[in-house]
N, C-alpha and C. Protein backbone atom coordinates (compact mmCIF):
# COMPACT_ATOMS: atom_id res chain seq x y z
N UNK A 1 -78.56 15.37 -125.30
CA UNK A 1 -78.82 15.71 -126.69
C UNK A 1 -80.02 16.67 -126.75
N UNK A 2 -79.53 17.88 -127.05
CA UNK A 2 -80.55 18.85 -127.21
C UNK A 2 -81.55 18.58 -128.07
N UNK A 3 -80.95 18.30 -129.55
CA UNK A 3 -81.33 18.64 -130.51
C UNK A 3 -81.59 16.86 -131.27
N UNK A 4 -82.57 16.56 -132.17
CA UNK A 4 -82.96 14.99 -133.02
C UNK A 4 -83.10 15.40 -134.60
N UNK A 5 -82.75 14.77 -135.27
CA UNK A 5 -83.42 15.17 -136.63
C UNK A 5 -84.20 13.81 -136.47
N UNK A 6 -85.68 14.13 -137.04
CA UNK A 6 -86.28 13.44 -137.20
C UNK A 6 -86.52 13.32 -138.68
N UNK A 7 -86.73 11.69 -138.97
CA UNK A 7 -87.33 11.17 -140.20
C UNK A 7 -88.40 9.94 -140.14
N UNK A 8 -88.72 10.00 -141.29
CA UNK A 8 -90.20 9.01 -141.07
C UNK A 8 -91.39 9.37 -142.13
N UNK A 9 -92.23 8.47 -141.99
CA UNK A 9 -93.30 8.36 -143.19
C UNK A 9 -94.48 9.83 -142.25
N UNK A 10 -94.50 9.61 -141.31
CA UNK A 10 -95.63 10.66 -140.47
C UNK A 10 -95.21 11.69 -139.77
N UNK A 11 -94.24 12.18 -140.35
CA UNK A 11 -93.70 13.28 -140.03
C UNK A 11 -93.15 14.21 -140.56
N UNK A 12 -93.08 15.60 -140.47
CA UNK A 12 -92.00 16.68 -141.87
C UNK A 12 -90.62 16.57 -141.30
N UNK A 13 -89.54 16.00 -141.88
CA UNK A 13 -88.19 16.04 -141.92
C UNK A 13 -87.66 16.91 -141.68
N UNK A 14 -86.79 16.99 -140.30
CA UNK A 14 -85.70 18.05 -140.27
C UNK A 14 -85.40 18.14 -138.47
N UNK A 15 -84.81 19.39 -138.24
CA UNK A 15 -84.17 18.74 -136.69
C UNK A 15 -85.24 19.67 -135.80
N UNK A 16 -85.31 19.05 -134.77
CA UNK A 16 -86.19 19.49 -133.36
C UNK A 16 -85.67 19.43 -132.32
N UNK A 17 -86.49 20.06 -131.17
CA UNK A 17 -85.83 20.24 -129.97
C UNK A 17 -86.08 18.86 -129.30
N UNK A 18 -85.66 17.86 -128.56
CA UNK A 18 -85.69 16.37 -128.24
C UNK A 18 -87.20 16.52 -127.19
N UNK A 19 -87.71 17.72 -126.19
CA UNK A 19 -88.46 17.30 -126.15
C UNK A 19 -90.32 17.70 -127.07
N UNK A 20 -89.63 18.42 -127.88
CA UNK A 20 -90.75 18.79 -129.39
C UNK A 20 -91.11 17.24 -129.89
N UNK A 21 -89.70 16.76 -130.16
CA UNK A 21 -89.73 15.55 -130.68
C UNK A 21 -90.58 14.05 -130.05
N UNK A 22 -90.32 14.35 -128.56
CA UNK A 22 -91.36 13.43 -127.51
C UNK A 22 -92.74 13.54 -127.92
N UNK A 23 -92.63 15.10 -127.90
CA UNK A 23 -94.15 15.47 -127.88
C UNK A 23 -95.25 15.07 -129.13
N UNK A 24 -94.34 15.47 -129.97
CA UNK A 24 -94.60 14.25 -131.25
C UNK A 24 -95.36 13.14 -131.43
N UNK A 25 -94.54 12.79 -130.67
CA UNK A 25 -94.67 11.43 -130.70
C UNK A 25 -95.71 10.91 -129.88
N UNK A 26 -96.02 11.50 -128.86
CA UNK A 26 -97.17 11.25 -127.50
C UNK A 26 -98.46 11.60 -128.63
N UNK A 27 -98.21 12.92 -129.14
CA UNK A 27 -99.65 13.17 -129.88
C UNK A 27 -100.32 12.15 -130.94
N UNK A 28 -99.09 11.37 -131.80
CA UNK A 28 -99.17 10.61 -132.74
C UNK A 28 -99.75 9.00 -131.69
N UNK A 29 -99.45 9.28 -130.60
CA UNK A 29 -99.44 7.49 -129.79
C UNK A 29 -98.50 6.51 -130.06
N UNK A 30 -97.39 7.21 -130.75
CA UNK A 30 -96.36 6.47 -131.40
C UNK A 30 -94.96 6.53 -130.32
N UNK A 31 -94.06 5.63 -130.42
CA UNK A 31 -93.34 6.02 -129.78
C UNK A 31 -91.41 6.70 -131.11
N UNK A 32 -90.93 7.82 -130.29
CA UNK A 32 -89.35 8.03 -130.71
C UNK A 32 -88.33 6.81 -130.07
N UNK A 33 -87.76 6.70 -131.43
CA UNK A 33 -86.95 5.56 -131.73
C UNK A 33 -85.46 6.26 -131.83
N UNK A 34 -84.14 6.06 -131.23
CA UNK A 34 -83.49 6.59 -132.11
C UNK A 34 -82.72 5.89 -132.98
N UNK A 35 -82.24 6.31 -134.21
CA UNK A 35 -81.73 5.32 -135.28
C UNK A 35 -80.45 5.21 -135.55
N UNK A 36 -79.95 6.13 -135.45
CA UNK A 36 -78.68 6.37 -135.66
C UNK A 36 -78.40 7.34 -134.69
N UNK A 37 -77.52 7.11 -133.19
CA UNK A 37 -76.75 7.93 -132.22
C UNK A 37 -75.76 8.39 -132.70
N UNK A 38 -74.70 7.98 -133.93
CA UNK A 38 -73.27 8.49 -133.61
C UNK A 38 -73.60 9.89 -134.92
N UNK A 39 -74.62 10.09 -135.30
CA UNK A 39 -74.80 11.34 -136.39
C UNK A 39 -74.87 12.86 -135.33
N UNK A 40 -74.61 13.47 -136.50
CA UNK A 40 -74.66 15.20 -135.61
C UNK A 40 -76.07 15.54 -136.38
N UNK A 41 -77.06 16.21 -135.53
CA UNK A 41 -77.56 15.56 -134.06
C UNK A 41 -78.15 14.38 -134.54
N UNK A 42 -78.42 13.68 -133.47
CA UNK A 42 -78.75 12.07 -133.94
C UNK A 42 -79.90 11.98 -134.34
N UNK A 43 -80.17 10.97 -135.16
CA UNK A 43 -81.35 10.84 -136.03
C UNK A 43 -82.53 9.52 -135.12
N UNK A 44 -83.30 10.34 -135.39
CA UNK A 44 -84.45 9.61 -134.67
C UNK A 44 -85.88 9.23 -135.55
N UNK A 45 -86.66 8.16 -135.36
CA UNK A 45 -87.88 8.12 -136.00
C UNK A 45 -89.08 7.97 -134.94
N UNK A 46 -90.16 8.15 -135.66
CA UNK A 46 -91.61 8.55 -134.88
C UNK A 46 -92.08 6.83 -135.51
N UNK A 47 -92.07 5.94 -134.35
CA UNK A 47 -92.29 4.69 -134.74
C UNK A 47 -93.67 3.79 -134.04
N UNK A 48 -94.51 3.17 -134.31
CA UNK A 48 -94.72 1.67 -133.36
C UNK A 48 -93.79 0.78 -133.07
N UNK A 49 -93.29 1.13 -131.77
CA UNK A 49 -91.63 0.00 -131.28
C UNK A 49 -91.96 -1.15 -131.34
N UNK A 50 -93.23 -1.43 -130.92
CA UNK A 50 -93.71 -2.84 -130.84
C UNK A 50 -93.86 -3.88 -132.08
N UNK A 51 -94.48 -2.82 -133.01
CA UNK A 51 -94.70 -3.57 -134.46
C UNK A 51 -93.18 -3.51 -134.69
N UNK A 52 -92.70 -2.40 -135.11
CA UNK A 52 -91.26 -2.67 -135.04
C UNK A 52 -90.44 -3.78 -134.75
N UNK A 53 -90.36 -4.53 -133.18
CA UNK A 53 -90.16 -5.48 -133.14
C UNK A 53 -90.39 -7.08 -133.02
N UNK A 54 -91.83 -6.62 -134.13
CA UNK A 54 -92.45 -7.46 -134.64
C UNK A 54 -92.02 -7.95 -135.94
N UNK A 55 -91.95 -6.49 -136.71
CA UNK A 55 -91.22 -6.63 -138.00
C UNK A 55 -89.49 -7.62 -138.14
N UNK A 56 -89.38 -6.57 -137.24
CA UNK A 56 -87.68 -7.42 -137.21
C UNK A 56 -87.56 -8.93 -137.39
N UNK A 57 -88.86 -9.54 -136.09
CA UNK A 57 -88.67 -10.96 -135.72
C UNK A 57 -88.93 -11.61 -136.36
N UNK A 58 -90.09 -11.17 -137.78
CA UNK A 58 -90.50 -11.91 -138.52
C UNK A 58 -89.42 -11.77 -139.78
N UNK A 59 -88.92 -10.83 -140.16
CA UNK A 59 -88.08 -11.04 -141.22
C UNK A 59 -86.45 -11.79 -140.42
N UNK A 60 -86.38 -11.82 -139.66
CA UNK A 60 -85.19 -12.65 -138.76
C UNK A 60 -85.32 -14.22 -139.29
N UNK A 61 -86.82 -14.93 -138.88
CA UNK A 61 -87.53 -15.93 -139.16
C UNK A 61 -87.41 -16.27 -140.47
N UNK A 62 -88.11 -15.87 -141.01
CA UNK A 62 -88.31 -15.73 -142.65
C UNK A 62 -86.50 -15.93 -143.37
N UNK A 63 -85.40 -15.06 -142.86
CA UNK A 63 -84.03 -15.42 -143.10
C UNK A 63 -83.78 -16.85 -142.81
N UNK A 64 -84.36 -17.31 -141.49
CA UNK A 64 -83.54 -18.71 -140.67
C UNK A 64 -84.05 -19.98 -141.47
N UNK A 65 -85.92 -19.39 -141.98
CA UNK A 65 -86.32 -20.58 -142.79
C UNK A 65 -85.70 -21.03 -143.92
N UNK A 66 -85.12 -19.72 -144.65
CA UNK A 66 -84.73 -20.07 -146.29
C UNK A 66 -83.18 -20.57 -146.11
N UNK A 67 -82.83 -20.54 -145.06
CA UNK A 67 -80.93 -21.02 -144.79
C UNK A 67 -81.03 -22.43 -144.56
N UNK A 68 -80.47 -23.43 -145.51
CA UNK A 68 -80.35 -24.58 -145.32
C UNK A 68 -79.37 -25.35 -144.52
N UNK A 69 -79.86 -26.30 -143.46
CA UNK A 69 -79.07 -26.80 -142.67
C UNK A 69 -78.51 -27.93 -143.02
N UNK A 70 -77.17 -28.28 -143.45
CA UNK A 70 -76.50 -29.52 -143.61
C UNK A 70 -76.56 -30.52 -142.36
N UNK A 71 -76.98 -31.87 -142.48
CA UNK A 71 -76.35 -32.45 -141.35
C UNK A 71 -75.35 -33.52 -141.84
N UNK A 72 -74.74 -33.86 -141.56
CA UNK A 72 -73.47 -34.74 -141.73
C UNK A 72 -73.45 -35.74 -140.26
N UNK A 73 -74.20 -37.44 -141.37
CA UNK A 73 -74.44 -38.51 -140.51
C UNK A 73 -73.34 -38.93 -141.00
N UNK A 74 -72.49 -40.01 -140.04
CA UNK A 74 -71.42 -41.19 -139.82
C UNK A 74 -71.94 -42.30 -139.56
N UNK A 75 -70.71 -43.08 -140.60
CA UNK A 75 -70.67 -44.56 -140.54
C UNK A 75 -69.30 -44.69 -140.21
N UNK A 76 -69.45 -45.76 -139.22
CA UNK A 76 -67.95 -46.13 -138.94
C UNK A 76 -67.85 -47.88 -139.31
N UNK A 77 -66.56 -48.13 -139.53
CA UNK A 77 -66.30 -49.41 -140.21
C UNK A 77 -64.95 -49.78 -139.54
N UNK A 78 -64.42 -50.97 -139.37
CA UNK A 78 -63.13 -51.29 -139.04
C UNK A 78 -62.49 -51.59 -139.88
N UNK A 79 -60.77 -52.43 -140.05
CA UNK A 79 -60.34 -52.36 -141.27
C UNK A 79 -60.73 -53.40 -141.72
N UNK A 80 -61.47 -54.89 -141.13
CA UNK A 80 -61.60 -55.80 -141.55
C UNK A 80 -63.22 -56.18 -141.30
N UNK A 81 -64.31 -54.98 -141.77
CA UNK A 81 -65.62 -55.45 -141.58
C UNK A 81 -66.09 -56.39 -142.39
N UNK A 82 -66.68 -57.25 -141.91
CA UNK A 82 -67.27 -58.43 -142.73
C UNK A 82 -68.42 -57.85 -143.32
N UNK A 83 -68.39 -59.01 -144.95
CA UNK A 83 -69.57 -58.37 -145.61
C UNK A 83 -70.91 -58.31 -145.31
N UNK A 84 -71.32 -58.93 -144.32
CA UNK A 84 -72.98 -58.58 -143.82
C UNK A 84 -72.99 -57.62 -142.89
N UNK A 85 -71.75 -56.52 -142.30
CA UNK A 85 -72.14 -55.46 -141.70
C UNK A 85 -71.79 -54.57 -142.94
N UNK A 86 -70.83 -54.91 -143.89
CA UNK A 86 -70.84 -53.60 -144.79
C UNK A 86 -72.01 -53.27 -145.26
N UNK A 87 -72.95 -54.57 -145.91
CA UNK A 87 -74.08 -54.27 -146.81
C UNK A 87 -74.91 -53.31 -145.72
N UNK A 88 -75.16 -54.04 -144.28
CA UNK A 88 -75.79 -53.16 -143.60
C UNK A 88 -75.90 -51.56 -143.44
N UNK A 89 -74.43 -51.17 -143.50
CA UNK A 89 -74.08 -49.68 -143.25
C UNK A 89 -74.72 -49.31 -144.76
N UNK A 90 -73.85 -49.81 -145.45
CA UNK A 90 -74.33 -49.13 -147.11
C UNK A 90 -75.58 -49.01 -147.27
N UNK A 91 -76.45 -49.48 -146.95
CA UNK A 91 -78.01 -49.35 -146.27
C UNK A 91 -77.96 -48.06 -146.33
N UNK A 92 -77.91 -48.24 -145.23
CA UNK A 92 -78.01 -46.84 -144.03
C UNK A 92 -77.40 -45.76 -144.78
N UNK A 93 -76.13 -45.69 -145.20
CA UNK A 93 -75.54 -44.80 -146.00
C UNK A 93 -76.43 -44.35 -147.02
N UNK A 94 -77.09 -45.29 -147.69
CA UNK A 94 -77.91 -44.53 -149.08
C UNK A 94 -79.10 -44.08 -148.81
N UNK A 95 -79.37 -44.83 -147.64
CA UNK A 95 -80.88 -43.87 -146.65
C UNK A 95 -80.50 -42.47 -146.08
N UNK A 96 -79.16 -41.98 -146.05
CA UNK A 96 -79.09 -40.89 -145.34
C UNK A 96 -78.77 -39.99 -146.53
N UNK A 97 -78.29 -39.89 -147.65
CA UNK A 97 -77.78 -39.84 -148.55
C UNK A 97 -79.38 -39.49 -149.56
N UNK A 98 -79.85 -40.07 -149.49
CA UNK A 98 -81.52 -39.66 -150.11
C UNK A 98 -82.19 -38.86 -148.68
N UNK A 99 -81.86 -38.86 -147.97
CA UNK A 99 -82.66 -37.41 -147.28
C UNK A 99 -81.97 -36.41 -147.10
N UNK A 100 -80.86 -36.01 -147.90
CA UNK A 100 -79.98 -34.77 -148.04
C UNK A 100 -79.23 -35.03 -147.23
N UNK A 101 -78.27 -35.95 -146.17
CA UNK A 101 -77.32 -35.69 -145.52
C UNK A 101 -76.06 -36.29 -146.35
N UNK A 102 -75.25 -35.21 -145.43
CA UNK A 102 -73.58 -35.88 -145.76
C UNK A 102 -73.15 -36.63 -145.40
N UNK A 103 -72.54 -37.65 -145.84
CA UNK A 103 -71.79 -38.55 -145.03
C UNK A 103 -70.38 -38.80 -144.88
N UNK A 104 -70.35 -39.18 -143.57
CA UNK A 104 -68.82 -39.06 -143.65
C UNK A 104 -68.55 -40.22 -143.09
N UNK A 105 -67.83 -41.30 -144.04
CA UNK A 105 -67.46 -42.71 -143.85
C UNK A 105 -65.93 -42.53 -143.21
N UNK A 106 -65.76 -43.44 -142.03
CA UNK A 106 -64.37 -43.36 -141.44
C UNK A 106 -64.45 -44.81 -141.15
N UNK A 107 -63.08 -45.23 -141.78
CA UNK A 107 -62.10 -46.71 -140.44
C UNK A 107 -61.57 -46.38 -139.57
N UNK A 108 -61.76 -46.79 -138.53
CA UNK A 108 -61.40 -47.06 -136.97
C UNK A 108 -60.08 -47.74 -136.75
N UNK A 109 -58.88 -47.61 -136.93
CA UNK A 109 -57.77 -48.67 -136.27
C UNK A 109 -57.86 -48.70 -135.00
N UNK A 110 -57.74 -49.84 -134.64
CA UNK A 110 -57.18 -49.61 -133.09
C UNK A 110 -56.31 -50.30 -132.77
N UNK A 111 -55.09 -50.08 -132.09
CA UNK A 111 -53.95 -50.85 -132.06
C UNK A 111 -52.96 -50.55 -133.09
N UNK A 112 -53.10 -52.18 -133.35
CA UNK A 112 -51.76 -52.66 -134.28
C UNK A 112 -52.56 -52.68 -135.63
N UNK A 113 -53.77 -52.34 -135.57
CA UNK A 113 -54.38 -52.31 -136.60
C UNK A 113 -54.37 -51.56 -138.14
N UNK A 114 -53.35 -50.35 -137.64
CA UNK A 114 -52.48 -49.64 -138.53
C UNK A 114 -52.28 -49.61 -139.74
N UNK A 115 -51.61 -51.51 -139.71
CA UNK A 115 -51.00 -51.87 -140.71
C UNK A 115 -51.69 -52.59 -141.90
N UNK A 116 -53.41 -52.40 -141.43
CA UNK A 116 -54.34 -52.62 -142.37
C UNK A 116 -54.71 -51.48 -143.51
N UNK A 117 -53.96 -50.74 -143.20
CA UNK A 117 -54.36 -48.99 -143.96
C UNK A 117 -54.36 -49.31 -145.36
N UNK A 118 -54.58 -50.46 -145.79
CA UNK A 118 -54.76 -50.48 -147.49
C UNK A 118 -56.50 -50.78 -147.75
N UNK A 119 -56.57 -52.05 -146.60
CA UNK A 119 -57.52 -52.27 -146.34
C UNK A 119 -58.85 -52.05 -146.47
N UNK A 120 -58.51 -50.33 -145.03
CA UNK A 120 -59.50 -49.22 -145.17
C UNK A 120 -59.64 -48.47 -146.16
N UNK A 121 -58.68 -48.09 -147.09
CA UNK A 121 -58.77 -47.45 -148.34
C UNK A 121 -59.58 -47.92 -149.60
N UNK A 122 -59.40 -49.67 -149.15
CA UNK A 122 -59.74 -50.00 -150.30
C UNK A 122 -61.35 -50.31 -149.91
N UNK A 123 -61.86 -50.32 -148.95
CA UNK A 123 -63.19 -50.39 -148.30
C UNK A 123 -64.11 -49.17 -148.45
N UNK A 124 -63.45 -48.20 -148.42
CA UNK A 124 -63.67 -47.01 -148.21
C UNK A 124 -64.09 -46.53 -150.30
N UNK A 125 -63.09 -46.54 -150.43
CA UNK A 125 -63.00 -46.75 -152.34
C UNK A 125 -64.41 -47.88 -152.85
N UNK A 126 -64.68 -48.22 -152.00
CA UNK A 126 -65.49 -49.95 -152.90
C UNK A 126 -67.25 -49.67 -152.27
N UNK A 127 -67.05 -48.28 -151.20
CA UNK A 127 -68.51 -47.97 -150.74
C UNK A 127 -68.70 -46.53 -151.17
N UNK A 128 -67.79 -45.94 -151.63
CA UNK A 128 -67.38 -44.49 -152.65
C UNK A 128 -68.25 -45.13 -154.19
N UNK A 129 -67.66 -46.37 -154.51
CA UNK A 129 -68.57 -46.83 -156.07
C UNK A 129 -69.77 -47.25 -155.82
N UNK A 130 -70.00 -48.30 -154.64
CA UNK A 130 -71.39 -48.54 -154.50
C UNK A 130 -72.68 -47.75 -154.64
N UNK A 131 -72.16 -46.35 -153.80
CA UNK A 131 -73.11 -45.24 -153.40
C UNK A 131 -72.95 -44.29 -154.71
N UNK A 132 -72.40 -44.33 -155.74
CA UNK A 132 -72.06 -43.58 -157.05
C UNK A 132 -73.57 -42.96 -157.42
N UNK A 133 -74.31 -43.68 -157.73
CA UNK A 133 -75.83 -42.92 -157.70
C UNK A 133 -76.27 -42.43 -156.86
N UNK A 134 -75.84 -42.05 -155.26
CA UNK A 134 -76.56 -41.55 -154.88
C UNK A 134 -75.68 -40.47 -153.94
N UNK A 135 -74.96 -40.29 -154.29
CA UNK A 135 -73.46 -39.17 -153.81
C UNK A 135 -72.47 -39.14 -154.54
N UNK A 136 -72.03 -38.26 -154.52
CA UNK A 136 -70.36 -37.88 -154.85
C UNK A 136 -69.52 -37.57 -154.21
N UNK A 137 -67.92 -38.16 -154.26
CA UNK A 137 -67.08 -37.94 -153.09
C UNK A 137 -66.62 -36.74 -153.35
N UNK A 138 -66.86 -36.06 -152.14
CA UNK A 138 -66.31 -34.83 -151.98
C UNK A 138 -64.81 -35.02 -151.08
N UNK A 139 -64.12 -35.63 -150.45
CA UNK A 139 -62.81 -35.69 -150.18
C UNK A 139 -62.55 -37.56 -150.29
N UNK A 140 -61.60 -37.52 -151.01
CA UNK A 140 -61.05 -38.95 -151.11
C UNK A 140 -60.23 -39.23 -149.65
N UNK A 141 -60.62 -40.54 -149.18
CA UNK A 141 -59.99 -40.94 -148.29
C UNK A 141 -58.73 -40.44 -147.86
N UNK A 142 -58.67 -39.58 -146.62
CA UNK A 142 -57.31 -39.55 -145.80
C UNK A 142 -57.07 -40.02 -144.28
N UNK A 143 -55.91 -40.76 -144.05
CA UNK A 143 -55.27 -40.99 -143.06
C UNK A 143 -55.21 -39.77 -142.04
N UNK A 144 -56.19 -39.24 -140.81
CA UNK A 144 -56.01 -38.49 -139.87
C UNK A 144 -55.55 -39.01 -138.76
N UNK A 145 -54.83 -39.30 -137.68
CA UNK A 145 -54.58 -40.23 -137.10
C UNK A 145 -54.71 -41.59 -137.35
N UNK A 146 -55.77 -42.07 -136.35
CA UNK A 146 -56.18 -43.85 -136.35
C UNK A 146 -57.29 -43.74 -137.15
N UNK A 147 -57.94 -42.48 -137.68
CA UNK A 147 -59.23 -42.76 -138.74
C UNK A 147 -58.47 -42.13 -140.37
N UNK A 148 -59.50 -43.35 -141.06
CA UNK A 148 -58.95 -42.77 -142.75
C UNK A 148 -60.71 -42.24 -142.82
N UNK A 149 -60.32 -41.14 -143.47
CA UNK A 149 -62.35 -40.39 -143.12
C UNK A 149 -62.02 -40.11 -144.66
N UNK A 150 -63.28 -40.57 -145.37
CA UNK A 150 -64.10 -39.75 -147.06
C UNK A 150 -65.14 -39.24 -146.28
N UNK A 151 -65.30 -38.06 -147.07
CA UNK A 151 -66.71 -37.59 -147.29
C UNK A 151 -67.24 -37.71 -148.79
N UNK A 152 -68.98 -37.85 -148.65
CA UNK A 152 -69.57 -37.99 -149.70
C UNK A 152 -70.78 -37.41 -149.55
N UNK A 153 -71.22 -36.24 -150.74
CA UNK A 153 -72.37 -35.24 -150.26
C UNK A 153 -73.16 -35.63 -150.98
N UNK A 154 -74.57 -35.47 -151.00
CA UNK A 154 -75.34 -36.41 -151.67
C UNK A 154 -76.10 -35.74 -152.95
N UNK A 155 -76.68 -36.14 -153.96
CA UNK A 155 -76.37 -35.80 -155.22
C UNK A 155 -78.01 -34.82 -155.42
N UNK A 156 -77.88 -33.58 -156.18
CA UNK A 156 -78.66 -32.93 -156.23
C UNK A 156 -80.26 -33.75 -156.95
N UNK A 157 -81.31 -33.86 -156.25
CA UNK A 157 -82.76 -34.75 -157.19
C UNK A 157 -82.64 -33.48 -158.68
N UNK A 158 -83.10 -33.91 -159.60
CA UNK A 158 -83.48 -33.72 -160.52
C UNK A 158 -85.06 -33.72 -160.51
N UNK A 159 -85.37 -32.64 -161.11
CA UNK A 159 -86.69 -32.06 -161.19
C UNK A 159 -87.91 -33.09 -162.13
């Protein structure tokens, strides 16, 4: 590449010979960047590369902080859990549920256990009302194989 157009805050705009353009840049202590290769002739800037990719990393950062991460904790239940492990989970469920996670409640068949599938629905339905203050079901119980899985996302605080 013979030829750069250069642009930039410390420099007069327009095209140069590539090594005018070095030279530039050596005088300034700055280094040539180029910005765009696939332009006729390619466009280049008179930069600090370093701050440069300083800048980048911090606005990269600054993106990753403000993006909120869902986590989605599980409870698992069988079709016939007795009531001192349900209360237990439902616990746990409304503890995860007040620190912003999702939950995703599933029954376990195993076997012949199958033929409890009202069971789990109706277990599943009866910890869907319990947790009513403190989530909303976002998918009503379905049969995926041997698990019937709800999800329930947890309810926005009020200011």
């Amino acid at each position: 590449m013979p030829e750069v157009r250069l642009v930039g805050d410390n420099v007069e705009p327009g095209i140069f010979k590539t090594s005018e353009a070095l030279k530039m840049a050596d005088e300034l202590e700055l280094d040539l960047v180029e910005i765009s290769p696939n332009a006729e002739p390619p466009v280049c800037k008179i930069i600090d590369y370093g701050k440069f990719l300083y800048e980048q990393k911090r606005r990269d950062k600054e993106l990753k902080a403000k993006s909120t991460q869902i986590t989605v904790k599980e409870i698992r239940f069988g079709p016939q859990t007795d009531e001192h492990d349900y209360e237990f989970k439902k616990k746990n469920a409304v503890k995860f549920l007040q620190d912003g996670a999702k939950l995703k409640a599933f029954v376990f068949f195993k076997g012949r256990s199958i033929i409890y599938k009202e069971q789990g629905q109706i277990l599943l339905l009866r910890l869907a009302q319990d947790l009513e203050e403190y989530g909303k079901v976002e998918a009503l119980p379905v049969l995926e194989g041997k698990r019937m899985i709800m999800y329930i996302a947890p309810k926005k605080k009020g200011k």
